[in-house]
C-alpha atoms as a PDB file:
ATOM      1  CA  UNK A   1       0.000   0.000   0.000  1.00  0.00           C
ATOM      2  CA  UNK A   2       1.452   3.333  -0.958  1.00  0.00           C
ATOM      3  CA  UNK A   3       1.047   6.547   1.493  1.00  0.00           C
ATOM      4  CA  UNK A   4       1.733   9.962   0.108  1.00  0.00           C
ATOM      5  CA  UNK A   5       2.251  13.074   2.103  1.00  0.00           C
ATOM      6  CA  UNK A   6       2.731  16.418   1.162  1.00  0.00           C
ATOM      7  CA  UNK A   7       5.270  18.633   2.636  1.00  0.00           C
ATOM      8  CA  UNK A   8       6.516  22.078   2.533  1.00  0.00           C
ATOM      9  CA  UNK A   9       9.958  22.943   3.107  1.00  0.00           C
ATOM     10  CA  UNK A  10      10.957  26.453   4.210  1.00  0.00           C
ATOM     11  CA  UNK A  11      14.128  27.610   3.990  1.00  0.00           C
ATOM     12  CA  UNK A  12      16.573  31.238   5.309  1.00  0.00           C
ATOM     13  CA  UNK A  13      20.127  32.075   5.254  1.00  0.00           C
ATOM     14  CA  UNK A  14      21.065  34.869   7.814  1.00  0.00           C
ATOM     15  CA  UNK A  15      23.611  36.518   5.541  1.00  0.00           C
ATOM     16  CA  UNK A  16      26.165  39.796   6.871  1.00  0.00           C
ATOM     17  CA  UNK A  17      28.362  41.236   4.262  1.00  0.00           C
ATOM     18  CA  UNK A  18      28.230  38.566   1.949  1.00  0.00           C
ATOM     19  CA  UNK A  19      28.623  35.988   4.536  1.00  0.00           C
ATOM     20  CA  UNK A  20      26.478  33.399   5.086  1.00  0.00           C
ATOM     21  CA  UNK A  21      26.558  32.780   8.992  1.00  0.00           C
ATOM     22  CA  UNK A  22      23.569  31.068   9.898  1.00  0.00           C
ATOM     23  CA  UNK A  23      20.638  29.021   7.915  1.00  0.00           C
ATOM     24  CA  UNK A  24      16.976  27.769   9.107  1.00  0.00           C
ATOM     25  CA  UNK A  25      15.271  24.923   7.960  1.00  0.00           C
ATOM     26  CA  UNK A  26      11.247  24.311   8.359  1.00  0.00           C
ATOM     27  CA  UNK A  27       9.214  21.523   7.097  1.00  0.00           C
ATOM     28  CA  UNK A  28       5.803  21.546   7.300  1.00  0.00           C
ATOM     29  CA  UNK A  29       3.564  18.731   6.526  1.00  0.00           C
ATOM     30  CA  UNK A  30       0.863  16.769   8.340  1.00  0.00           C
ATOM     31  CA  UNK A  31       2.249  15.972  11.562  1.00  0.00           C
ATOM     32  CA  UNK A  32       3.162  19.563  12.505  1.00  0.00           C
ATOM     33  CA  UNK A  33      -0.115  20.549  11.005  1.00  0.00           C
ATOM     34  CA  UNK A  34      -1.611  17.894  13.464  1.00  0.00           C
ATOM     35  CA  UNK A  35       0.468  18.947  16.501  1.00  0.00           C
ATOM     36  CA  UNK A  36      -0.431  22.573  15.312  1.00  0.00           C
ATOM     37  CA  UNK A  37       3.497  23.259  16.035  1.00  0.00           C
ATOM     38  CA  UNK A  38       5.726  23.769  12.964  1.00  0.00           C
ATOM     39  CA  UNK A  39       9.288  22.800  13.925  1.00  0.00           C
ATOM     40  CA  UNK A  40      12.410  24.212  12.605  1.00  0.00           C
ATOM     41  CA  UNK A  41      16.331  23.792  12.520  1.00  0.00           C
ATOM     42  CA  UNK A  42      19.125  26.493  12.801  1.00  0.00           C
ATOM     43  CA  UNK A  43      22.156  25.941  12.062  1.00  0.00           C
ATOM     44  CA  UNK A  44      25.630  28.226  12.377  1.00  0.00           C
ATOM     45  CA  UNK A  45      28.013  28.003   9.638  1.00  0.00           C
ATOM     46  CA  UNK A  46      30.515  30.142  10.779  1.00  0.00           C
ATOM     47  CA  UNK A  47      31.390  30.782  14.772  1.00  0.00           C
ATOM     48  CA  UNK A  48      33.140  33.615  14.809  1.00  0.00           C
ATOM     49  CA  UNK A  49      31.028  35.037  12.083  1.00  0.00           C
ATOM     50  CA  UNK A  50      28.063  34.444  14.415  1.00  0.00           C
ATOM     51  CA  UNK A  51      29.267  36.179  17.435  1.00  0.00           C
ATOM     52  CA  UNK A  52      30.897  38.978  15.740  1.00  0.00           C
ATOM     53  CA  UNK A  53      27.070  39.744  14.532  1.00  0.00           C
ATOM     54  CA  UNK A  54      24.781  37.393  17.039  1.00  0.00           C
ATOM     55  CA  UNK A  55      22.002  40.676  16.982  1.00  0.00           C
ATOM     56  CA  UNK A  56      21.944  40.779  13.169  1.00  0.00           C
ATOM     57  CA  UNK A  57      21.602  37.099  13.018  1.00  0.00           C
ATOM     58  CA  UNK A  58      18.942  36.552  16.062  1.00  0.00           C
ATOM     59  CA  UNK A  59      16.647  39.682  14.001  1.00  0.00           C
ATOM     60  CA  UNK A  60      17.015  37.398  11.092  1.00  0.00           C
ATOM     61  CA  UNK A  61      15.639  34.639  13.111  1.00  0.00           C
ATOM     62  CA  UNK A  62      12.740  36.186  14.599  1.00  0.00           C
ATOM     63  CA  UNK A  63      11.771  37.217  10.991  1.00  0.00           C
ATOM     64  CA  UNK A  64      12.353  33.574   9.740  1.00  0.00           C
ATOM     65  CA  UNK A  65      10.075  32.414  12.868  1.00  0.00           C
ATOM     66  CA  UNK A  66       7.392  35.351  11.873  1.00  0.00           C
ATOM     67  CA  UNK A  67       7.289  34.233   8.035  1.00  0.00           C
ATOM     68  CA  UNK A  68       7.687  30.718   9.031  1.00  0.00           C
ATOM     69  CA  UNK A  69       4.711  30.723  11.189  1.00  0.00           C
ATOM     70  CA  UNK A  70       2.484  32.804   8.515  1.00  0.00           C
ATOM     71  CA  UNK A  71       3.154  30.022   6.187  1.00  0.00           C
ATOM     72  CA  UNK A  72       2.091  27.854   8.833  1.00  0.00           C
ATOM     73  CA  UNK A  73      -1.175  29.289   9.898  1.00  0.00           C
ATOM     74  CA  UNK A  74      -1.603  29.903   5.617  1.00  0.00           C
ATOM     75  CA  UNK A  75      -0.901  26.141   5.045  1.00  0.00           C
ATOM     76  CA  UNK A  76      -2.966  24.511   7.875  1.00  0.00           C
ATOM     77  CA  UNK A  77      -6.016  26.948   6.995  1.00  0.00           C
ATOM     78  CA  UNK A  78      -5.712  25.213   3.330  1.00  0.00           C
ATOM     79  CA  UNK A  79      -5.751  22.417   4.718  1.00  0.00           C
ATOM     80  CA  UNK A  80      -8.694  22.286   6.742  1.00  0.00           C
ATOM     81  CA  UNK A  81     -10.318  23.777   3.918  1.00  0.00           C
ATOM     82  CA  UNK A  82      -9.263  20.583   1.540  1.00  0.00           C
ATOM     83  CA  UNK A  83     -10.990  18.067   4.422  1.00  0.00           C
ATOM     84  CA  UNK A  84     -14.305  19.758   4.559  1.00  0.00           C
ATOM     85  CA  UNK A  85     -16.987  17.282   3.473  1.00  0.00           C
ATOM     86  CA  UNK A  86     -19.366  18.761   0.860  1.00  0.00           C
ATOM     87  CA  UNK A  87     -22.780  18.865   1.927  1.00  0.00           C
ATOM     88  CA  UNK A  88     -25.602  16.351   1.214  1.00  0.00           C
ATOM     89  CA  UNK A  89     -22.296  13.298   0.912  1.00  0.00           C
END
């Protein structure tokens, strides 16, 4: 038997003077839609980088978290939406 899912991956680079010091990583599919919590990784790429510019790079991911969770609350609308039953079924 075959079972599909659908996910969405969301993705963010936290990036100072060309630089790219820090990345996020969201995926949301059914589970976090069903746990109504999206979950997400972040990941430095460069130490000293990061600490040289830690405010810069937390504002970037409080914005990731703030689009991340839009997309969320967007996606998981849709989806209800998709599992209404029409009327008179």
């Amino acid at each position: 038997m075959l079972k599909t899912s659908k996910n969405t991956q969301f993705t963010g680079s936290s990036i100072v003077d060309g630089v790219s010091i820090a990345s996020f990583t969201c995926t949301i599919g059914e589970n976090e839609i069903k746990d109504d919590a999206p979950a997400y990784s972040f990941y430095i790429q460069d130490q000293a980088a990061y600490r040289e510019n830690r405010a810069e790079v937390n504002q970037d991911r409080t914005a990731f978290e703030d689009a991340m969770y839009s997309l969320f609350d967007q996606i998981k609308t849709e989806s209800a939406k998709s599992k209404v039953e029409p009327v008179g079924k």
